[in-house]
C-alpha atoms as a PDB file:
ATOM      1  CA  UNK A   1     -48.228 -30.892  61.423  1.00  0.00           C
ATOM      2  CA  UNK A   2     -48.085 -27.480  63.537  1.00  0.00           C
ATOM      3  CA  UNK A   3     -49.026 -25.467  60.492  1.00  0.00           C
ATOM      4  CA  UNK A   4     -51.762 -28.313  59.836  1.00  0.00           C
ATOM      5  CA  UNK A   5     -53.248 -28.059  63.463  1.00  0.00           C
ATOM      6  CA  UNK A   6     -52.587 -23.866  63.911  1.00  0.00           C
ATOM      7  CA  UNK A   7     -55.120 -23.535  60.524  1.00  0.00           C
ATOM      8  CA  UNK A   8     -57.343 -26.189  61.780  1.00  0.00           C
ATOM      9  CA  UNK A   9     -57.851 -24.731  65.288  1.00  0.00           C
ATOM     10  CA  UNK A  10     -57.941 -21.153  64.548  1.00  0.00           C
ATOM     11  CA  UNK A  11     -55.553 -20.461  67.331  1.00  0.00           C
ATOM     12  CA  UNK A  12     -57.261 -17.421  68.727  1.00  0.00           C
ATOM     13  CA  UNK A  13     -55.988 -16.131  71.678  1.00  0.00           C
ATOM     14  CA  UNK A  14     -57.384 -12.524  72.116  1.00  0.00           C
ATOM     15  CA  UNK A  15     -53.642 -11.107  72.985  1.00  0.00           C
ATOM     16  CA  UNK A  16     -52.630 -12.939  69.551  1.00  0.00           C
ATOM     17  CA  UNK A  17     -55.381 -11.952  67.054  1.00  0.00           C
ATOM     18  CA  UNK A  18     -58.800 -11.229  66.324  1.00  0.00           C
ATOM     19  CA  UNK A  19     -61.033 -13.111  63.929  1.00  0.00           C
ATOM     20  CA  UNK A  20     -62.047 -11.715  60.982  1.00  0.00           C
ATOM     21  CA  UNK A  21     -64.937 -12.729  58.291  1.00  0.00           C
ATOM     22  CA  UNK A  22     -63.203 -15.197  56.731  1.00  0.00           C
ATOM     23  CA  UNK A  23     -61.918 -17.189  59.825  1.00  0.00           C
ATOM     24  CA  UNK A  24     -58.725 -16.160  59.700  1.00  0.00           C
ATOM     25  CA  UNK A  25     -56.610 -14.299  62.454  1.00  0.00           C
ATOM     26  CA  UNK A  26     -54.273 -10.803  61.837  1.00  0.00           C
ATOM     27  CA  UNK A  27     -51.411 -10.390  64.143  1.00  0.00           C
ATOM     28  CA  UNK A  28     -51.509  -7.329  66.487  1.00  0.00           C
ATOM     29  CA  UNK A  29     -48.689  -6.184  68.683  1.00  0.00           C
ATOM     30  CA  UNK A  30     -47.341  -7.922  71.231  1.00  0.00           C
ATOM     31  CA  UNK A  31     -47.724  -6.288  74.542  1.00  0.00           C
ATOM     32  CA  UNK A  32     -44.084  -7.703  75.872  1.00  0.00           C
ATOM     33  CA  UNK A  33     -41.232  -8.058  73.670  1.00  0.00           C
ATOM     34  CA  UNK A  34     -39.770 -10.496  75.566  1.00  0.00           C
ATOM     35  CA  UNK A  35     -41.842 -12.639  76.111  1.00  0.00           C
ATOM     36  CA  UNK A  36     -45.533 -13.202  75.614  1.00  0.00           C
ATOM     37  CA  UNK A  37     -48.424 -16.151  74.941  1.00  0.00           C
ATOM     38  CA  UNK A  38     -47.748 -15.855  70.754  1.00  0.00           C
ATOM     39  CA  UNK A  39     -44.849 -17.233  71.281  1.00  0.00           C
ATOM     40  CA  UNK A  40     -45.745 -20.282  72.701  1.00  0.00           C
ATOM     41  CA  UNK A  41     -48.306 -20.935  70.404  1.00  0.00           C
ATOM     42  CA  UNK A  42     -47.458 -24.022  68.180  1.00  0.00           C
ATOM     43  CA  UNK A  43     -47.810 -21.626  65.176  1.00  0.00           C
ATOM     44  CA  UNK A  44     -48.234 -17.907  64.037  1.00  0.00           C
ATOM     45  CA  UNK A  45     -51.055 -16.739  61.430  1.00  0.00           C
ATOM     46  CA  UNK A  46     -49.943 -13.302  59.714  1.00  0.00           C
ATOM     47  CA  UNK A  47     -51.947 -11.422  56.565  1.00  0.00           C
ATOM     48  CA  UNK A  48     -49.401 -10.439  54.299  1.00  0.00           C
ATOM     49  CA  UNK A  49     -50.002  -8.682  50.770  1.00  0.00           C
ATOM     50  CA  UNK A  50     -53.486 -10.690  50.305  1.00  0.00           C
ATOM     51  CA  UNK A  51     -52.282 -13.735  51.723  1.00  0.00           C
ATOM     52  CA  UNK A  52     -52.759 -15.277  54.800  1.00  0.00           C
ATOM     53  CA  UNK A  53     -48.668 -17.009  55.960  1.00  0.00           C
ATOM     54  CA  UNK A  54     -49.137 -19.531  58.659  1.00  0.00           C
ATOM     55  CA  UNK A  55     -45.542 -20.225  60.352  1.00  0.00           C
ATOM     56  CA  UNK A  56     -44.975 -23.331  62.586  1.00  0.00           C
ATOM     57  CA  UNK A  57     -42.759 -22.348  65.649  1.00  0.00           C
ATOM     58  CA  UNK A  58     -41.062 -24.273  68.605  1.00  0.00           C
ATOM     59  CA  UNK A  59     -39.970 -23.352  71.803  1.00  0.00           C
ATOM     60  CA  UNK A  60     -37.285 -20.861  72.299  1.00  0.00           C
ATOM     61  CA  UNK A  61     -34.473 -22.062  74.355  1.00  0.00           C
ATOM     62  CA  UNK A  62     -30.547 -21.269  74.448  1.00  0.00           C
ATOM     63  CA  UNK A  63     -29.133 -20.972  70.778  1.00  0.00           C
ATOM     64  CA  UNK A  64     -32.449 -21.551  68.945  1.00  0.00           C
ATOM     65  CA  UNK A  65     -33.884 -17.780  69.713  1.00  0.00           C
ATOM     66  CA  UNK A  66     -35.033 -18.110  66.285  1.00  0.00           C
ATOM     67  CA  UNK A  67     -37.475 -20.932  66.679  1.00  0.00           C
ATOM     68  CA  UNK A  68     -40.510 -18.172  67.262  1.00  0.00           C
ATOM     69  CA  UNK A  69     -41.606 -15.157  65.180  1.00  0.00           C
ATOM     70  CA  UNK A  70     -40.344 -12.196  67.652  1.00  0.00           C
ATOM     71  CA  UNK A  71     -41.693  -8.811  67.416  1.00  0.00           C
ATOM     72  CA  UNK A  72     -38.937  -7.565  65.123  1.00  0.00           C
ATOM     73  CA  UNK A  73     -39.602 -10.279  62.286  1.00  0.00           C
ATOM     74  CA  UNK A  74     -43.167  -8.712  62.761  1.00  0.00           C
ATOM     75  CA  UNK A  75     -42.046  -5.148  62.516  1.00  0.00           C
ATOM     76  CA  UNK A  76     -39.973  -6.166  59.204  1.00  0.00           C
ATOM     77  CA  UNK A  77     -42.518  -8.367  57.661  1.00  0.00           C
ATOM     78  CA  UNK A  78     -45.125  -4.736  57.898  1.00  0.00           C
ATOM     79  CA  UNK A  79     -41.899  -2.772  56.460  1.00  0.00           C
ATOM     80  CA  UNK A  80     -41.428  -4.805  53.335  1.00  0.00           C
ATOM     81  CA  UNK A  81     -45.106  -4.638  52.626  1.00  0.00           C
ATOM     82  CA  UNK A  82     -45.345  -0.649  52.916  1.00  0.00           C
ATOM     83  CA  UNK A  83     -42.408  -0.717  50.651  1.00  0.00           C
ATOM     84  CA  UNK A  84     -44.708  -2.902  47.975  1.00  0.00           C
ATOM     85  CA  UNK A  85     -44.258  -5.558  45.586  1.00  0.00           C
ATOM     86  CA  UNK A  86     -42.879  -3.337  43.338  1.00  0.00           C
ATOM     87  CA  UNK A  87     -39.532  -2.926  44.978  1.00  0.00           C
ATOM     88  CA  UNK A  88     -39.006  -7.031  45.171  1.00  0.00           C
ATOM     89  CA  UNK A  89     -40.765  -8.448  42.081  1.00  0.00           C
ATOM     90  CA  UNK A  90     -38.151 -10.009  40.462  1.00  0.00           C
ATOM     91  CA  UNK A  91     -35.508  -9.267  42.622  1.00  0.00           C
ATOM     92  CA  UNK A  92     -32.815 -11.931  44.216  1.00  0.00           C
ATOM     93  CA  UNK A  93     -33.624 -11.372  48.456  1.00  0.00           C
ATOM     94  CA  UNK A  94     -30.990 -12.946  50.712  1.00  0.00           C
ATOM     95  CA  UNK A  95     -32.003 -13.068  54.986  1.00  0.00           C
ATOM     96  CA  UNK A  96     -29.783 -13.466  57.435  1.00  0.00           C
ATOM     97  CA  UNK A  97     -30.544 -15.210  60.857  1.00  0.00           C
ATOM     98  CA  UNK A  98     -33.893 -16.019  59.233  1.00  0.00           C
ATOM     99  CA  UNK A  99     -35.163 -18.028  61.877  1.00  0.00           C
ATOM    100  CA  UNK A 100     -39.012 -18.686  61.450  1.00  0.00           C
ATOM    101  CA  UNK A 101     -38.692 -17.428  57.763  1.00  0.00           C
ATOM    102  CA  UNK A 102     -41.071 -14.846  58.263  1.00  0.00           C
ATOM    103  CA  UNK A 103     -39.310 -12.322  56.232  1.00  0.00           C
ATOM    104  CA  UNK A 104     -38.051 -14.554  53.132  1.00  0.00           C
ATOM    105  CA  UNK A 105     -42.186 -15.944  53.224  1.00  0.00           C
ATOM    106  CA  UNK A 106     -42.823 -12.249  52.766  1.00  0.00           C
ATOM    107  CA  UNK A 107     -40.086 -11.121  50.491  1.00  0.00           C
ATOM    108  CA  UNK A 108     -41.773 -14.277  48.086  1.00  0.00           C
ATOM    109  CA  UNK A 109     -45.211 -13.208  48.524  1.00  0.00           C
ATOM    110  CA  UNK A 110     -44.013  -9.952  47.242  1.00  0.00           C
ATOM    111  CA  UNK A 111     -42.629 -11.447  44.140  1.00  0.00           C
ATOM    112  CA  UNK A 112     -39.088 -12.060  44.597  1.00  0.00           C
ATOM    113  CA  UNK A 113     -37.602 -14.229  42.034  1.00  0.00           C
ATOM    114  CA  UNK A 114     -35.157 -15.723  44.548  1.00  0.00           C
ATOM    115  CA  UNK A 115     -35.463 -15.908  47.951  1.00  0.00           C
ATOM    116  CA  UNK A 116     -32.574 -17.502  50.272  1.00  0.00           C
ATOM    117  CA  UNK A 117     -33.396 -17.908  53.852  1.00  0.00           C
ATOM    118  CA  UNK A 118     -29.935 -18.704  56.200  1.00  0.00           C
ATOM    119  CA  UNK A 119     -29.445 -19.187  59.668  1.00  0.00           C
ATOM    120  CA  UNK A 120     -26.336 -20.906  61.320  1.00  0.00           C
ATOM    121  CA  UNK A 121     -28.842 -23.435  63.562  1.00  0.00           C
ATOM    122  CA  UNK A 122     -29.152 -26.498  61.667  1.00  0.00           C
ATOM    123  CA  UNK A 123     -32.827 -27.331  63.655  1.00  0.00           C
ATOM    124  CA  UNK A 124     -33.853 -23.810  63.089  1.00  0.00           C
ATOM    125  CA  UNK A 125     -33.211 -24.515  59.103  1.00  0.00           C
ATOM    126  CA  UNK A 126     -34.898 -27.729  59.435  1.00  0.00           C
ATOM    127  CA  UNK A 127     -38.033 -25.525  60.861  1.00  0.00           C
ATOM    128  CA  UNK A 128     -37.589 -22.658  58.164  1.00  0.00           C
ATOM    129  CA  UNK A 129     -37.771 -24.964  55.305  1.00  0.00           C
ATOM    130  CA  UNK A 130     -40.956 -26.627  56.370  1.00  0.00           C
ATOM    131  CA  UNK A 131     -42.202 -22.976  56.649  1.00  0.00           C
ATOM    132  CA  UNK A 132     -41.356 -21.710  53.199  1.00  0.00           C
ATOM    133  CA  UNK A 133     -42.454 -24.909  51.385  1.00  0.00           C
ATOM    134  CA  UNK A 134     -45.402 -24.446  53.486  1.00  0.00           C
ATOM    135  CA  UNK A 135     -46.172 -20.688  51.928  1.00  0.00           C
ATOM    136  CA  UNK A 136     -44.778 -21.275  48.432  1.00  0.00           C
ATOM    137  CA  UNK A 137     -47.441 -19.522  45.474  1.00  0.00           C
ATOM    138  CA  UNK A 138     -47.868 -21.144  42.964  1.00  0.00           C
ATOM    139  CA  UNK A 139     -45.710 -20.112  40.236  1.00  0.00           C
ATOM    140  CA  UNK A 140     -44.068 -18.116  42.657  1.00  0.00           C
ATOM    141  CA  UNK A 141     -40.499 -17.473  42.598  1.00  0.00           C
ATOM    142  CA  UNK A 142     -37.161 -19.960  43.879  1.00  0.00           C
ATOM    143  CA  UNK A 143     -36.451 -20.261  47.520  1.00  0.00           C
ATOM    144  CA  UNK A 144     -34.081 -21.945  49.147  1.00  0.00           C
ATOM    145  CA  UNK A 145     -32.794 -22.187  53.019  1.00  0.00           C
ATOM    146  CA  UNK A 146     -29.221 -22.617  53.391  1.00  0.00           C
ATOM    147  CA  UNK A 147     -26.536 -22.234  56.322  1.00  0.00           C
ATOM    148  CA  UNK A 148     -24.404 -19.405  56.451  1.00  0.00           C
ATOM    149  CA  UNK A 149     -22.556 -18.499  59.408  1.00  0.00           C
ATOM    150  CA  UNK A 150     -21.305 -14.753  59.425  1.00  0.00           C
ATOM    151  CA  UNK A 151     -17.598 -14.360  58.151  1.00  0.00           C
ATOM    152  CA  UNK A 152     -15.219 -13.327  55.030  1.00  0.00           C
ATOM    153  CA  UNK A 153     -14.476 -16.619  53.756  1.00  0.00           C
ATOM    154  CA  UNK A 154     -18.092 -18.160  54.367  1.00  0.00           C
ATOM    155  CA  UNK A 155     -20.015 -15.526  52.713  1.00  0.00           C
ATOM    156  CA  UNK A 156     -17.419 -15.256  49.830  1.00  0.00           C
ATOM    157  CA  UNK A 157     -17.824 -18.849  48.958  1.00  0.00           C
ATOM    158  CA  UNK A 158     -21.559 -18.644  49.701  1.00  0.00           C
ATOM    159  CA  UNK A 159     -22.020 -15.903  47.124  1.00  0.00           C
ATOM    160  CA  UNK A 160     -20.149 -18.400  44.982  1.00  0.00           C
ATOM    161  CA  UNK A 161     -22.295 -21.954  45.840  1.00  0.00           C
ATOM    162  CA  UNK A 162     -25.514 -20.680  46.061  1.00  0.00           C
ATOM    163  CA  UNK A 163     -25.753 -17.188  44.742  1.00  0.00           C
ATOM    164  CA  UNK A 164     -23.709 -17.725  41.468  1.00  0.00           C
ATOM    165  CA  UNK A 165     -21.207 -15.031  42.304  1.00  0.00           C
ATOM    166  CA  UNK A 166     -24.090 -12.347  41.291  1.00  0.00           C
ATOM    167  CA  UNK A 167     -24.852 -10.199  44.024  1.00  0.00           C
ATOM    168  CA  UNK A 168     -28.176 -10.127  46.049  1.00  0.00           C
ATOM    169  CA  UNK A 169     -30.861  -7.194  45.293  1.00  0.00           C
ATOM    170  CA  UNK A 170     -31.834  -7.271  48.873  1.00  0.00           C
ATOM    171  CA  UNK A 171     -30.509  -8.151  52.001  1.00  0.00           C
ATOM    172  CA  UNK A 172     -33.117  -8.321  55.213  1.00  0.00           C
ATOM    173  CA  UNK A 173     -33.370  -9.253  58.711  1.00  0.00           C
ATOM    174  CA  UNK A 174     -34.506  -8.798  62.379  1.00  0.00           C
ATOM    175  CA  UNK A 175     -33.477  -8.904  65.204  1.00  0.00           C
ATOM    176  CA  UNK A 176     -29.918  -9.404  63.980  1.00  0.00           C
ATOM    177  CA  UNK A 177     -27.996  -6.838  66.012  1.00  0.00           C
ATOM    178  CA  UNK A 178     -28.763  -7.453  69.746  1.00  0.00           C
ATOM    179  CA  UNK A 179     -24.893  -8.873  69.790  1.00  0.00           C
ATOM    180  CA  UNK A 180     -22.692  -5.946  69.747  1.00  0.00           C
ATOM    181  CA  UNK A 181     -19.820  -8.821  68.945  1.00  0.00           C
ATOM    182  CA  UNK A 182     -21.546  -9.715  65.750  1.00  0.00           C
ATOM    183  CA  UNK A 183     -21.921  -5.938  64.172  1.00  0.00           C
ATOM    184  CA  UNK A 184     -18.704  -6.322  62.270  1.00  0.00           C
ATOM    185  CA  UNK A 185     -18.937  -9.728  60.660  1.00  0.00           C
ATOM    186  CA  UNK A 186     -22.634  -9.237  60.133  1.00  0.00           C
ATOM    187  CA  UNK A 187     -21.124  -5.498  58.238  1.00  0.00           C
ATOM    188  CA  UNK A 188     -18.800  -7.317  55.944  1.00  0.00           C
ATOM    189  CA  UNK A 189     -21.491 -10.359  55.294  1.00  0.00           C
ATOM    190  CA  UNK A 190     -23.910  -7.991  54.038  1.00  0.00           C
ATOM    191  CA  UNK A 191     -20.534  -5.853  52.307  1.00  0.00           C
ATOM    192  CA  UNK A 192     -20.165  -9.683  50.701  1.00  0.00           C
ATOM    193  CA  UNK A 193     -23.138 -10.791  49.854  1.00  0.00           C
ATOM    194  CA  UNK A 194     -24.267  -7.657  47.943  1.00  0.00           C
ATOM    195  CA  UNK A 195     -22.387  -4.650  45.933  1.00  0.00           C
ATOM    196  CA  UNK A 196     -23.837  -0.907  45.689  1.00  0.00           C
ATOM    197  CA  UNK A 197     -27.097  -1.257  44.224  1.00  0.00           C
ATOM    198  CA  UNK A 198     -27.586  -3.614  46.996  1.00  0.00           C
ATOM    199  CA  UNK A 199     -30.574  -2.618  49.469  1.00  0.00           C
ATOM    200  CA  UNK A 200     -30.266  -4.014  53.257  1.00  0.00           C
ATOM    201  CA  UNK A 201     -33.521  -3.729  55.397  1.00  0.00           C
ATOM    202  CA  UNK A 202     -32.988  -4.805  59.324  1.00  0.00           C
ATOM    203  CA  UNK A 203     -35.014  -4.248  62.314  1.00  0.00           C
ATOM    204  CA  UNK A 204     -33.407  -3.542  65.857  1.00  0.00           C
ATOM    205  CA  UNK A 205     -35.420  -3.726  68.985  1.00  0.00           C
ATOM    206  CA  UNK A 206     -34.132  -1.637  71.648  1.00  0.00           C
ATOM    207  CA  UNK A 207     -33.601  -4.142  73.988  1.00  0.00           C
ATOM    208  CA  UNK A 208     -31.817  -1.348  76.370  1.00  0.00           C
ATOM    209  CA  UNK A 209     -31.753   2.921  76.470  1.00  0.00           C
ATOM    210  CA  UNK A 210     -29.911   3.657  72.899  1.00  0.00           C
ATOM    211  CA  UNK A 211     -29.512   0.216  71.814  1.00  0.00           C
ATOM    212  CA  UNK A 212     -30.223   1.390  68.079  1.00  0.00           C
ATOM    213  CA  UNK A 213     -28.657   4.369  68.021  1.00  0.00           C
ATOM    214  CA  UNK A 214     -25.204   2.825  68.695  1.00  0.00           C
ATOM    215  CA  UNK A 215     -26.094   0.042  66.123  1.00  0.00           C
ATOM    216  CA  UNK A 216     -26.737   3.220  63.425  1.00  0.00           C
ATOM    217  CA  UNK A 217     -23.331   4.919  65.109  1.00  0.00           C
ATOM    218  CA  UNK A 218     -21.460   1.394  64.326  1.00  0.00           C
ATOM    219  CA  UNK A 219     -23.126   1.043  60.149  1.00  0.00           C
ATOM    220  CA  UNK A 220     -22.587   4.634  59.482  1.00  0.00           C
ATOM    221  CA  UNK A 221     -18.987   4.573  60.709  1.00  0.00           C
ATOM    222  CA  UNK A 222     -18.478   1.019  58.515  1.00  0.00           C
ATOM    223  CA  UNK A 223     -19.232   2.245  55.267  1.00  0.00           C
ATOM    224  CA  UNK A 224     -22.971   2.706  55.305  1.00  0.00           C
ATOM    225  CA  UNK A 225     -25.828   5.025  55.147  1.00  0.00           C
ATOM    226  CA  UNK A 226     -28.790   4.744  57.415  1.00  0.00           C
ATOM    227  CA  UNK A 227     -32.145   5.694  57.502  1.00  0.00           C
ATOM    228  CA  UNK A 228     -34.660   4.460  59.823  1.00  0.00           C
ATOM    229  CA  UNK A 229     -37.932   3.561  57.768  1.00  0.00           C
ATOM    230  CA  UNK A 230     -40.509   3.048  60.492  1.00  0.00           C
ATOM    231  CA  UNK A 231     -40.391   2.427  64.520  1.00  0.00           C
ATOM    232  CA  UNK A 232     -43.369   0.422  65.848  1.00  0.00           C
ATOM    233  CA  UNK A 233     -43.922   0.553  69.671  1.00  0.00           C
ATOM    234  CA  UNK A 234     -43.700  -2.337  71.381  1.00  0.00           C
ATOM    235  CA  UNK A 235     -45.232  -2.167  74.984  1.00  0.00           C
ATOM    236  CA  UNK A 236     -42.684  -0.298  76.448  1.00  0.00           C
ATOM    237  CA  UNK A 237     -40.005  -0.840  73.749  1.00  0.00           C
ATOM    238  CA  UNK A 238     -39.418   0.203  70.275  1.00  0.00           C
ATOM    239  CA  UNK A 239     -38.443  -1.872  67.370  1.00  0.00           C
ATOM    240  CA  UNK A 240     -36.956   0.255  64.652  1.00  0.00           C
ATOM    241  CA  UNK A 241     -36.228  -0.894  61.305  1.00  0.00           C
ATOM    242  CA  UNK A 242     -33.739   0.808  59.163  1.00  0.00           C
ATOM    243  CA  UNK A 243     -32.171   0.703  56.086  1.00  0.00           C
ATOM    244  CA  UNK A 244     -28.855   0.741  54.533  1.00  0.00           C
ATOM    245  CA  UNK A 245     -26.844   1.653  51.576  1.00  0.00           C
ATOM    246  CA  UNK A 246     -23.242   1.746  50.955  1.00  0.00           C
ATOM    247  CA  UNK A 247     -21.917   5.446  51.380  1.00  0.00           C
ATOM    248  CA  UNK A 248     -20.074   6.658  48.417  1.00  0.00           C
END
């Protein structure tokens, strides 16, 4: 219904979009990373690859941070579609702490042949899977949303379940890292989920001085290589996103 009433009253605030000939809105950057009117918008309209990906969000309260499209999702979401359809078509694209879904709606308009959004907030899945079935092509490729809290054992069985033991192609997410107590389990998910061909894409927002350069200090000393692929400014802050590989 928010998707239904976001496309049906153009939801134009000028710090949110501007129109364009065909009615429909591009996202610009938010001027607060924080916080800022998007955000409280019932929905958020972003052009992706051709396509115009209309994402119903809720109000962001204690352990739902994910029910709104933050500046990092935004930052990734630009990322993935520099990087082209040509590095996901027919790939198998696995997000963590998906939230909105902004990223797995973006890895299938790029032609993934699987896309598996997870989060470990059963409401936040509830909202993700109404946003994905909302944004599905036509003949497009599989998507499912599925829990998956970040651990050994989960991801190992999760791999099993729902990947069919064959490792993902892809691994994304934003906003992911602002919990220096979640680097290492989030390390051996993405160890788990994937094996060396595997390509992880994540975007950190440095929410204080150096935030992402001890987040690349932590991967690189965990068995990973890191490059940072772009670094959008954010009023006064900086969302990088990076990627990583395993180091041989």
């Amino acid at each position: 219904a928010a998707i239904q009433k976001a496309l049906a009253d153009g939801l134009a605030p000028a710090t949110c979009g501007r129109d364009l000939a065909s009615s429909d809105l591009v996202e610009e950057a938010e001027v607060n990373v924080f916080s800022n009117a998007c955000m409280r918008l019932p929905a958020r309209v972003i052009p992706c690859a051709g396509r115009v990906l209309v994402l119903e969000q809720s109000q962001v309260q204690s352990g739902q941070t994910g029910a709104a499209v933050w500046n990092g999702a935004l930052a990734l979401a630009r990322a993935m579609e520099g990087i082209g359809p040509s590095a996901f078509a027919g790939k198998r694209v696995l997000e963590l702490g998906a939230g909105c879904g902004l990223g797995s709606a973006v890895a299938h308009t790029l032609g993934a042949s699987l896309v598996v959004a997870t989060d470990s907030n059963d409401s936040l899945l509830a909202q993700c899977r109404r946003n994905l079935d909302a944004n599905r092509m036509p003949g497009g490729g599989e998507v499912a949303v599925q829990p998956l809290a970040w651990s050994g054992p989960n991801a190992e069985r999760f791999l099993a379940d729902v990947g069919g033991g064959k490792p993902f192609d892809w691994v994304i997410g934003s906003d992911v890292t602002y919990n220096s107590g979640a680097w290492r389990p989030l390390a051996q998910t993405i160890l788990q989920v994937g094996d060396p061909s595997t390509r992880t894409l994540l975007a950190c927002t440095d929410r204080y001085p150096g935030e992402f350069v001890s987040v690349r200090t932590f991967f690189e000393g965990s068995a990973f290589r890191c490059s940072e692929v772009s670094a959008l400014t954010v009023g006064e802050s900086l969302v990088h996103v990076f990627a990583l590989s395993r180091a041989k």
